[in-house]
Protein backbone atom coordinates (compact mmCIF):
# COMPACT_ATOMS: atom_id res chain seq x y z
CA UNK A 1 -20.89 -20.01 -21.58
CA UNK A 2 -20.21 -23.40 -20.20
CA UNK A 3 -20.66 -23.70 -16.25
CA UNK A 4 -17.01 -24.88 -15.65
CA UNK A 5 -15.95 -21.41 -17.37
CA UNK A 6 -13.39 -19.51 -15.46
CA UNK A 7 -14.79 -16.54 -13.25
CA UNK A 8 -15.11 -13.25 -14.38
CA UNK A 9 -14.05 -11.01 -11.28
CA UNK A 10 -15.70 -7.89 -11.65
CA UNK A 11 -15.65 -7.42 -7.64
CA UNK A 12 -12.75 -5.27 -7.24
CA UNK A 13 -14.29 -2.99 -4.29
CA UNK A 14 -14.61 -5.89 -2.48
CA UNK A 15 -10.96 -6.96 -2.67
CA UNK A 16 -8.04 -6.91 -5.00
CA UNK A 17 -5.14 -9.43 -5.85
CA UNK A 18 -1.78 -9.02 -4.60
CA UNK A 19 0.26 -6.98 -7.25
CA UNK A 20 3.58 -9.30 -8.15
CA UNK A 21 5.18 -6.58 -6.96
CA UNK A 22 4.03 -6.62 -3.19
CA UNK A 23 4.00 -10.40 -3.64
CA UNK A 24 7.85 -10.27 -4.46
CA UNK A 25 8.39 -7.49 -1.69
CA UNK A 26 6.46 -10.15 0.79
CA UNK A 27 8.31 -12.99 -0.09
CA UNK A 28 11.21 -11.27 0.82
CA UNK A 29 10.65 -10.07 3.90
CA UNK A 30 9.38 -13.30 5.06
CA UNK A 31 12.69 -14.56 4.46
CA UNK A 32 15.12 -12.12 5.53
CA UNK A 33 13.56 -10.08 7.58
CA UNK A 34 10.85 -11.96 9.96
CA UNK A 35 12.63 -10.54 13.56
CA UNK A 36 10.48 -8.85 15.87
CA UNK A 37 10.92 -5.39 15.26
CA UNK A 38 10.77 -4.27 18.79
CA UNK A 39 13.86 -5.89 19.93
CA UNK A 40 16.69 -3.91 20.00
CA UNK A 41 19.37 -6.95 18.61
CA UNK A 42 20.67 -6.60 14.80
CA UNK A 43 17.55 -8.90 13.54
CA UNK A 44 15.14 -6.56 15.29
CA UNK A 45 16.82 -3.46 13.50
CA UNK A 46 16.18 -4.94 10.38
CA UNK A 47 12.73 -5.83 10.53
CA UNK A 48 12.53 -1.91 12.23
CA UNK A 49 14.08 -0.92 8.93
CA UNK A 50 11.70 -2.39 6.94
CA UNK A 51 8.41 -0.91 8.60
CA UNK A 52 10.26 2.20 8.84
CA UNK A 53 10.45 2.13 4.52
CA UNK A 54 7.16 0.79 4.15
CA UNK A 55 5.74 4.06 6.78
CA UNK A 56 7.51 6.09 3.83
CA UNK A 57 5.93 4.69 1.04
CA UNK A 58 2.56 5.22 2.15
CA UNK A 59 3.48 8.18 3.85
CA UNK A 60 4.52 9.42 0.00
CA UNK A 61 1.56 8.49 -1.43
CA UNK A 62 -0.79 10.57 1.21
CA UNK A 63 1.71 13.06 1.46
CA UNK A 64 2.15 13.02 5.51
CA UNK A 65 4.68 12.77 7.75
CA UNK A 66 5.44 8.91 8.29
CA UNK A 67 5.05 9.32 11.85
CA UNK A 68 1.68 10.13 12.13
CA UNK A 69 0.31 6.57 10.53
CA UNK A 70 -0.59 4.03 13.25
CA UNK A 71 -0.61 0.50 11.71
CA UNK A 72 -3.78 -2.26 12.33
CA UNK A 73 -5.59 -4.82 11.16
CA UNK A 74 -7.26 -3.11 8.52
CA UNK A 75 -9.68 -0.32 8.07
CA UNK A 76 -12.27 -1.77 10.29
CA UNK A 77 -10.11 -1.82 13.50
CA UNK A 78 -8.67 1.89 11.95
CA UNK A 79 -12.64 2.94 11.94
CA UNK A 80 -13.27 1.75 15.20
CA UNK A 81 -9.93 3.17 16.87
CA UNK A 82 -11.00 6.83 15.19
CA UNK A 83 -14.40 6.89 15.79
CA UNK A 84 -14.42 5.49 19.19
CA UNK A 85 -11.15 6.70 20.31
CA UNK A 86 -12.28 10.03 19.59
CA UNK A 87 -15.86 9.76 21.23
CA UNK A 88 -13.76 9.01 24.43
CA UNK A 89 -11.20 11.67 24.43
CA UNK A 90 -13.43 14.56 23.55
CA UNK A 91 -16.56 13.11 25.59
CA UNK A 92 -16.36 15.70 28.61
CA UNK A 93 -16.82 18.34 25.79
CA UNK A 94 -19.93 16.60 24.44
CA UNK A 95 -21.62 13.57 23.20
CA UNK A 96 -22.85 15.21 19.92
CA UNK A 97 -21.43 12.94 16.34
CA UNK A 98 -22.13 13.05 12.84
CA UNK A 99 -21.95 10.05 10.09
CA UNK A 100 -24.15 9.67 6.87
CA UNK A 101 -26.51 6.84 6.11
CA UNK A 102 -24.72 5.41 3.30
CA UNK A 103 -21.47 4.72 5.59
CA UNK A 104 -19.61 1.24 5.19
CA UNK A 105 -20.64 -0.88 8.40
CA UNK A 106 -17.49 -0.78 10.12
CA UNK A 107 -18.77 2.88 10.61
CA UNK A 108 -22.04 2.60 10.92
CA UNK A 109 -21.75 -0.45 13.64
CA UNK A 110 -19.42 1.76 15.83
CA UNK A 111 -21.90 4.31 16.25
CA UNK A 112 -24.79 2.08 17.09
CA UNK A 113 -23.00 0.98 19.61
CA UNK A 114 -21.77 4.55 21.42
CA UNK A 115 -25.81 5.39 20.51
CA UNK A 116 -26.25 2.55 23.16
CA UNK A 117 -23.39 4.84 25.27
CA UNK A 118 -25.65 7.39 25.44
CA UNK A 119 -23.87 9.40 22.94
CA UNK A 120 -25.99 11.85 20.49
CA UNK A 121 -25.82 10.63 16.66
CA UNK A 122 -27.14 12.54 13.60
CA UNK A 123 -27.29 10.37 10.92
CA UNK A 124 -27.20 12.38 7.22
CA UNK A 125 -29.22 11.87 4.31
CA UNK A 126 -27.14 12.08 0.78
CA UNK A 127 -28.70 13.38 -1.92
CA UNK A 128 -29.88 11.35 -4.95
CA UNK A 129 -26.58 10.71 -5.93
CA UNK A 130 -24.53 10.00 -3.04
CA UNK A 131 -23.36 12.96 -2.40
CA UNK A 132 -23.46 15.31 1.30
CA UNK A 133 -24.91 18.58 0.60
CA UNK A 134 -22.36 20.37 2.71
CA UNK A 135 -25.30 23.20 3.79
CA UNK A 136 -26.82 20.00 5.18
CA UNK A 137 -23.91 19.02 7.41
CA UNK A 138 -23.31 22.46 8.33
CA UNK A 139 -27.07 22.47 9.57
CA UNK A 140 -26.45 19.41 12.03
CA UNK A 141 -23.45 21.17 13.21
CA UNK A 142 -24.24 22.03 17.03
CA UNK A 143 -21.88 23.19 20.01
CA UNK A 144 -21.78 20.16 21.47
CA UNK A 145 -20.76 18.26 18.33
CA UNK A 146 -17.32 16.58 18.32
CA UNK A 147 -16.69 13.98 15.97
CA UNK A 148 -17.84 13.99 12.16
CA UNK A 149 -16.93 10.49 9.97
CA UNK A 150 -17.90 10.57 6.27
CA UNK A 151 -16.53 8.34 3.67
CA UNK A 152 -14.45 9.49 1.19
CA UNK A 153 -15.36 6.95 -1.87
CA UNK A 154 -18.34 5.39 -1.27
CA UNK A 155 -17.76 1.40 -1.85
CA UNK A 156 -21.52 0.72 -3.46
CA UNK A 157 -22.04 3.75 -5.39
CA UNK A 158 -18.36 5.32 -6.09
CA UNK A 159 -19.62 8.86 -4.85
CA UNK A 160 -16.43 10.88 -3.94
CA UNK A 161 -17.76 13.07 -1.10
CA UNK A 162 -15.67 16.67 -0.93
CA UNK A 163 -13.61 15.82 2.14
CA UNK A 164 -11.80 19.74 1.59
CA UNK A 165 -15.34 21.43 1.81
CA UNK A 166 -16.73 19.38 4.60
CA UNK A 167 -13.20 19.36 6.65
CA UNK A 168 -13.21 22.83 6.47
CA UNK A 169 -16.46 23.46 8.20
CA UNK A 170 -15.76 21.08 10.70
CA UNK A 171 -12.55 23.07 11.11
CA UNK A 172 -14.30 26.39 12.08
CA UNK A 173 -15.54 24.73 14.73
CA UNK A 174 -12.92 22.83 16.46
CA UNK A 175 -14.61 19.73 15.27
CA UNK A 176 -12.54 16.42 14.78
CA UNK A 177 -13.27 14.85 11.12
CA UNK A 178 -12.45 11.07 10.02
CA UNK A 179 -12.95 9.93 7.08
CA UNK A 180 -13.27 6.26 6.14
CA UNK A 181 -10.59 6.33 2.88
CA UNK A 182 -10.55 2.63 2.62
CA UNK A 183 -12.16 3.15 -1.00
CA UNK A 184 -9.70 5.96 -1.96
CA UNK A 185 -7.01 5.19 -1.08
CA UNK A 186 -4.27 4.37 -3.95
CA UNK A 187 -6.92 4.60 -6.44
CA UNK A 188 -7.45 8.76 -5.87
CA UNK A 189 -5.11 11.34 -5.00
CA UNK A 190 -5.10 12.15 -1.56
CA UNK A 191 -2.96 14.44 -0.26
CA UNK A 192 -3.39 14.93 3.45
CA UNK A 193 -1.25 17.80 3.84
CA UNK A 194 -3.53 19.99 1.95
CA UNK A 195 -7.10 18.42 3.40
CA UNK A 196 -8.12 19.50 6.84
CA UNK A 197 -8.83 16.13 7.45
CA UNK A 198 -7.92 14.52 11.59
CA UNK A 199 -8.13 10.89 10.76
CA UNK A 200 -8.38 8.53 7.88
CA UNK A 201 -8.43 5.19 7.71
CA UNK A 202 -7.38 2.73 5.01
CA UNK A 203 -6.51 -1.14 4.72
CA UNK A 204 -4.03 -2.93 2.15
CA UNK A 205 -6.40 -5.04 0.31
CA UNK A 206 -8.27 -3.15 -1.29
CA UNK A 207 -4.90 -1.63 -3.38
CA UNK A 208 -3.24 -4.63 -4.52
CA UNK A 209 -1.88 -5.60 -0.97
CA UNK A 210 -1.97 -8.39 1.48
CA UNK A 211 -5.24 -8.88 3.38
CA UNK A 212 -4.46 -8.06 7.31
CA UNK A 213 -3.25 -4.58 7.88
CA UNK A 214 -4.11 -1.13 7.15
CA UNK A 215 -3.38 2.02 8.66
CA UNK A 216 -4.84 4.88 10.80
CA UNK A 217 -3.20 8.89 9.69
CA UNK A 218 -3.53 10.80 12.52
CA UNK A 219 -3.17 14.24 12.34
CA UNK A 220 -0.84 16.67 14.53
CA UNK A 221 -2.14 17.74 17.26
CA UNK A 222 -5.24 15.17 17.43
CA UNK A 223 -5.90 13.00 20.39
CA UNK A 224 -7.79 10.03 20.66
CA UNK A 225 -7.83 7.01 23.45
CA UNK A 226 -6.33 3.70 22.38
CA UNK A 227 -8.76 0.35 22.47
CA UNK A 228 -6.20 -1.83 23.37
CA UNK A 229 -3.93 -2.25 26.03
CA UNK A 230 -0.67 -4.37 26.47
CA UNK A 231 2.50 -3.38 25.47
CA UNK A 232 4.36 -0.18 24.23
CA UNK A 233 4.29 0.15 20.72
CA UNK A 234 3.25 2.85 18.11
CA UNK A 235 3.07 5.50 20.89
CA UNK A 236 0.76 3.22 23.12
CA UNK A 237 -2.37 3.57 20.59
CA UNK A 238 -2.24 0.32 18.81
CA UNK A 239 0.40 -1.77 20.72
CA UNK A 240 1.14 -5.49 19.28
CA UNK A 241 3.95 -7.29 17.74
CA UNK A 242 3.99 -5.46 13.89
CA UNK A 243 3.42 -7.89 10.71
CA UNK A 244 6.11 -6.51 9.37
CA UNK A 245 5.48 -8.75 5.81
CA UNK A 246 2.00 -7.63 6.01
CA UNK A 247 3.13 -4.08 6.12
CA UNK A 248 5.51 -4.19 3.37
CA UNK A 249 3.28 -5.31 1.77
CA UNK A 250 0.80 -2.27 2.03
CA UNK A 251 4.30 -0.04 1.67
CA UNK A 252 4.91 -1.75 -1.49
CA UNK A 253 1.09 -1.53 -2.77
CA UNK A 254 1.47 2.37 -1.85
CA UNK A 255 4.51 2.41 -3.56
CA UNK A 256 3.30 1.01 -6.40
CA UNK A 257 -0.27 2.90 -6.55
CA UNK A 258 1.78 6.51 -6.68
CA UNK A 259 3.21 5.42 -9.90
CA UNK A 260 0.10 3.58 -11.70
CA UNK A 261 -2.91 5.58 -10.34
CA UNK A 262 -3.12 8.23 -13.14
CA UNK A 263 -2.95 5.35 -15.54
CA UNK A 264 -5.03 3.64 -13.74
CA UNK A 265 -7.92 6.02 -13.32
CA UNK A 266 -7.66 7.15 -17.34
CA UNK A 267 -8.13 2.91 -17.64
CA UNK A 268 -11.22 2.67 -15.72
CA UNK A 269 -12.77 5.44 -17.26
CA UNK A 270 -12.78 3.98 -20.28
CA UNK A 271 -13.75 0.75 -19.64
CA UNK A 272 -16.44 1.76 -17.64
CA UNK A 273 -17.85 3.63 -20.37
CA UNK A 274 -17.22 0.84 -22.52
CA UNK A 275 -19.77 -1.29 -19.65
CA UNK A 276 -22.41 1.21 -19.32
CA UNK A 277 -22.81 2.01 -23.17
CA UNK A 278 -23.32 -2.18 -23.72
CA UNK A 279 -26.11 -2.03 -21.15
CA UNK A 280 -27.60 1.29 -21.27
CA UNK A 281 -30.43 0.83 -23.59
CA UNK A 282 -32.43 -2.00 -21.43
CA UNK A 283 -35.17 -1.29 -20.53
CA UNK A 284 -35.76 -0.06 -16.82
CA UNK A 285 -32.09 0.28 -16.37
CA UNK A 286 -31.47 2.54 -13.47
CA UNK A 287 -27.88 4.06 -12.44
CA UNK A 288 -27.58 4.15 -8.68
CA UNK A 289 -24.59 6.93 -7.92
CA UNK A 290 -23.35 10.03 -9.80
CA UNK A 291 -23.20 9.32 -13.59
CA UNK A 292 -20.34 11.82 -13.79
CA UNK A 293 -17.40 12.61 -10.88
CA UNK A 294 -17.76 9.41 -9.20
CA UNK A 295 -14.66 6.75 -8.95
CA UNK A 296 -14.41 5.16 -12.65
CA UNK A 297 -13.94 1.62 -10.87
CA UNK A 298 -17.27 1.35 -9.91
CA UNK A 299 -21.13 0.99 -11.17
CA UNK A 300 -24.01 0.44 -9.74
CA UNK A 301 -26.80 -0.48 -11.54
CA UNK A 302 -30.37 -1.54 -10.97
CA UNK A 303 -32.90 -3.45 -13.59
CA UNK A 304 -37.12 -3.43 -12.94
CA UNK A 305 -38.64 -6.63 -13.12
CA UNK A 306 -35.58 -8.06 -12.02
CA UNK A 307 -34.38 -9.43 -8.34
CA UNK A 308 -31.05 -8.87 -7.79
CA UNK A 309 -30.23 -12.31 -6.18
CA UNK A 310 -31.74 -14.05 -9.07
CA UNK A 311 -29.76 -12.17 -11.16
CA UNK A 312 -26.56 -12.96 -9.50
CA UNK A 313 -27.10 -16.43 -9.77
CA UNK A 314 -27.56 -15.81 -13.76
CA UNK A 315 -24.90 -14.23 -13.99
CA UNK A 316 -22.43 -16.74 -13.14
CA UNK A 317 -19.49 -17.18 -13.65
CA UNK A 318 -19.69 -13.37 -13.44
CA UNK A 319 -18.27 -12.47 -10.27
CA UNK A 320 -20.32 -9.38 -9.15
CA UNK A 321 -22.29 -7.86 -6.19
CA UNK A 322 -25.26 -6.42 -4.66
CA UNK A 323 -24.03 -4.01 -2.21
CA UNK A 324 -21.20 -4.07 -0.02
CA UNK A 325 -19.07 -7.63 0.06
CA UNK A 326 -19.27 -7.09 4.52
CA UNK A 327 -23.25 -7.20 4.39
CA UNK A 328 -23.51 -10.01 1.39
CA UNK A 329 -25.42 -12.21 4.17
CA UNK A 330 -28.03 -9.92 4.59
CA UNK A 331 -31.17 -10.52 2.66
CA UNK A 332 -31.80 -7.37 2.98
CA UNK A 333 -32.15 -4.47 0.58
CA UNK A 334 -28.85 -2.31 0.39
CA UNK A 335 -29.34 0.30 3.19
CA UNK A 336 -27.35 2.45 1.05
CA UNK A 337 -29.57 2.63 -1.88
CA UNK A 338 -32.54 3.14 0.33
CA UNK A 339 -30.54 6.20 1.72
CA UNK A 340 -30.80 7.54 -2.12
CA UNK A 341 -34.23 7.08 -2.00
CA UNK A 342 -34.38 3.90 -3.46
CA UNK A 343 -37.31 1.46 -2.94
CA UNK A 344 -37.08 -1.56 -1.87
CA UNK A 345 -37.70 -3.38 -4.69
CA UNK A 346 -35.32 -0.99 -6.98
CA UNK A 347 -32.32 -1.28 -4.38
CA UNK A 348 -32.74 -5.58 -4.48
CA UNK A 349 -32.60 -4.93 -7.92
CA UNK A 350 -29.15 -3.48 -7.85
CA UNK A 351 -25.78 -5.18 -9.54
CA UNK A 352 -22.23 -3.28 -8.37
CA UNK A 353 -19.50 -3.83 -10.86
CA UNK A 354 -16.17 -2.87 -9.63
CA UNK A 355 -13.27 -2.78 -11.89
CA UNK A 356 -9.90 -2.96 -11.07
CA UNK A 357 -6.42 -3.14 -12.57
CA UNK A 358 -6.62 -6.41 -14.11
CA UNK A 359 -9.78 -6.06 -15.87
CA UNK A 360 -9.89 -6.25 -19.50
CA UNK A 361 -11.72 -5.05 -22.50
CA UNK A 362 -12.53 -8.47 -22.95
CA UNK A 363 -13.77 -8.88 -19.35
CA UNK A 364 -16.11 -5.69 -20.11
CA UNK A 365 -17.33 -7.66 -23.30
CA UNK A 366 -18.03 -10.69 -21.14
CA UNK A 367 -19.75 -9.05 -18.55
CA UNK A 368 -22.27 -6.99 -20.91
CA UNK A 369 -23.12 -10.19 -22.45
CA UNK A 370 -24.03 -11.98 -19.45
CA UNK A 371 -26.02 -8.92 -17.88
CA UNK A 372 -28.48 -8.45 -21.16
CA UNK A 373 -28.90 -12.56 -21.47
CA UNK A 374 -29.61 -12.74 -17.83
CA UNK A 375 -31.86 -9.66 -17.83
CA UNK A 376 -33.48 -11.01 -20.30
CA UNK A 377 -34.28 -14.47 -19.11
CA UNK A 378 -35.38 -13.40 -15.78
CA UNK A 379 -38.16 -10.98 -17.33
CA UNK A 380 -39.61 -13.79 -19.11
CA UNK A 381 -40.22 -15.58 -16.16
CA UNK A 382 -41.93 -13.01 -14.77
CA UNK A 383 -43.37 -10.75 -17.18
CA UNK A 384 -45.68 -9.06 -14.95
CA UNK A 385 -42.91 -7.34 -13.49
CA UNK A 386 -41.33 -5.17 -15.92
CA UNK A 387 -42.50 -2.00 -15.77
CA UNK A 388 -43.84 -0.79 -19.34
């Protein structure tokens, strides 16, 4: 393949394209409907109109009511606002918190810092697929715990944790649960209503929406303290002037995810099988993450005798990953993969494919030719490596 080649984007978990869809929906807003809508003059109620629809199309698609979503940023500022604003409003009852290993920085970073607060974290080990043993969390459980966070979809393996069984233990106990659903959401059914979740956290672009805005459910009944002070808006939790294009944008994607996920998932299935059975038979290959019940859109695969830098580079015009797309500066092995009981030289190993909507057959074809060649000419260069 010639080096000028078009890319290959098999990176999906690390962001999506706009759908035309919410680019249309965006384009229109921008338009006719750019007012600030917080004033109270006829351009103000429109733009009010138009976050109010877009709080029902999400709403819809995590079947809540559309007043309890608080929009930000994205899921990082929704992690920080649940973990944090949690820590602070149940504090006085204790300091005692709960998160896995294998959580997505914008987690894991938030509770390194309230560590440095003097707040109690137990960090979980999954098991070797991914997964929470939920005997394990109920084990950490203590009377002084108050906050638990646990991904839903895991964004380097595609483990789908059960949010029902570990919700409901946390439940018993008067315990507050987030869950990180930036993975999940409109690519697996969630349905809120029916999982004893408190908060979840999401962001646009990683459904087919803009980059820029995602959105915090909070539950009934649960309180947390806001980060940011300076105005009035969204019940004082997240005040700011709304994007409203940005968020009719996520409405749209949401929209447009209720009616396509089914397909979608039945489509990544099978072109997921389609990728592992064109690289299963190398030698060494290792599958990092459940081989069955995980989210179709993603696989994570390691190689021995190969380094998975190196094999990035070879891969080009492949567009692929080693871990998560928020840690790609890191030389360091994938913290998640260690937390499977990886080595260190098996997680630097590791390749993620994502797939996503707009992936083909063809781009499945393309990307199982490029592995096996570059496999293959890394190993000669270092022969000693493989393992035999």
């Amino acid at each position: 393949m010639s080096e000028d080649a078009d890319p290959v984007y098999l990176d999906y978990a690390a962001t999506t394209p706009l759908s035309p869809q919410v680019a249309k929906r965006m384009r229109d807003v921008q338009e006719n409907a750019w007012y600030n809508p917080s004033s109270s003059h006829q351009g103000g109620r429109i733009s009010a109109a138009v976050v109010a629809l877009a709080a029902e199309q999400l709403a819809a698609l995590l079947s809540v009511d559309p007043t309890s979503l608080i929009w930000t940023s994205g899921a990082t500022e929704a992690d920080n606002l649940a973990i944090t604003g949690t820590a602070r409003q149940r504090e006085h009852r204790g300091k005692h918190l709960v998160t896995m290993r294998t959580e997505h920085k914008a987690v894991v970073d938030v509770f390194r810092t309230l560590e440095k607060q003097n707040f109690d974290v137990t960090w979980l080990d999954p098991d070797a697929d991914g997964h929470l043993p939920i005997e394990r969390l109920e084990a950490a459980l203590r009377d002084d715990t108050q906050l638990v966070s646990i991904m839903h979809v895991n964004n380097e393996t595609g483990a789908i944790q059960d949010v029902a069984a570990i919700g409901t233990a946390c439940k018993k106990r008067d315990i507050v649960l987030h869950v990180d659903g930036a993975q999940a959401t409109g690519k697996i059914p969630v349905d809120l209503t029916n999982l004893p979740v408190n908060l979840y956290s999401l962001t646009a672009h990683k459904f087919y929406g803009p980059k820029g805005v995602g959105a915090l459910f909070v539950a009934d009944g649960t309180r947390i303290d806001p980060l940011m002070f300076g105005g009035g808006q969204q019940r004082r939790l997240r005040p700011g002037t709304l994007p409203v294009d940005l968020i009719a944008g996520l409405g749209e994607a949401a929209a447009v995810a209720a009616v396509s996920m089914l397909e979608d998932l039945e489509k990544l299935s099978e072109l997921k099988s389609r990728l592992l059975a064109g690289i299963q038979d190398i030698e060494g290959l290792n599958i990092n993450g459940p081989v069955e019940g995980g989210f179709p859109g993603i696989l994570n695969v390691g190689v021995d005798g190969v380094e998975g830098e190196s094999l990035l580079l070879a891969l080009e015009p492949l567009c692929v990953a080693t871990g998560s797309a928020c840690n790609s500066q890191s030389q360091e092995p994938s913290y998640v993969l260690r937390a499977l009981g990886r080595s260190d030289l098996e997680a630097q190993s590791a390749v993620r494919f994502s797939l996503g909507r707009p992936t083909t057959p063809a781009d499945i074809d393309i990307a199982i030719t490029l592995y096996r060649r570059a496999v293959g000419k890394l190993r000669k260069l270092a022969p000693k490596a493989v393992v035999q």
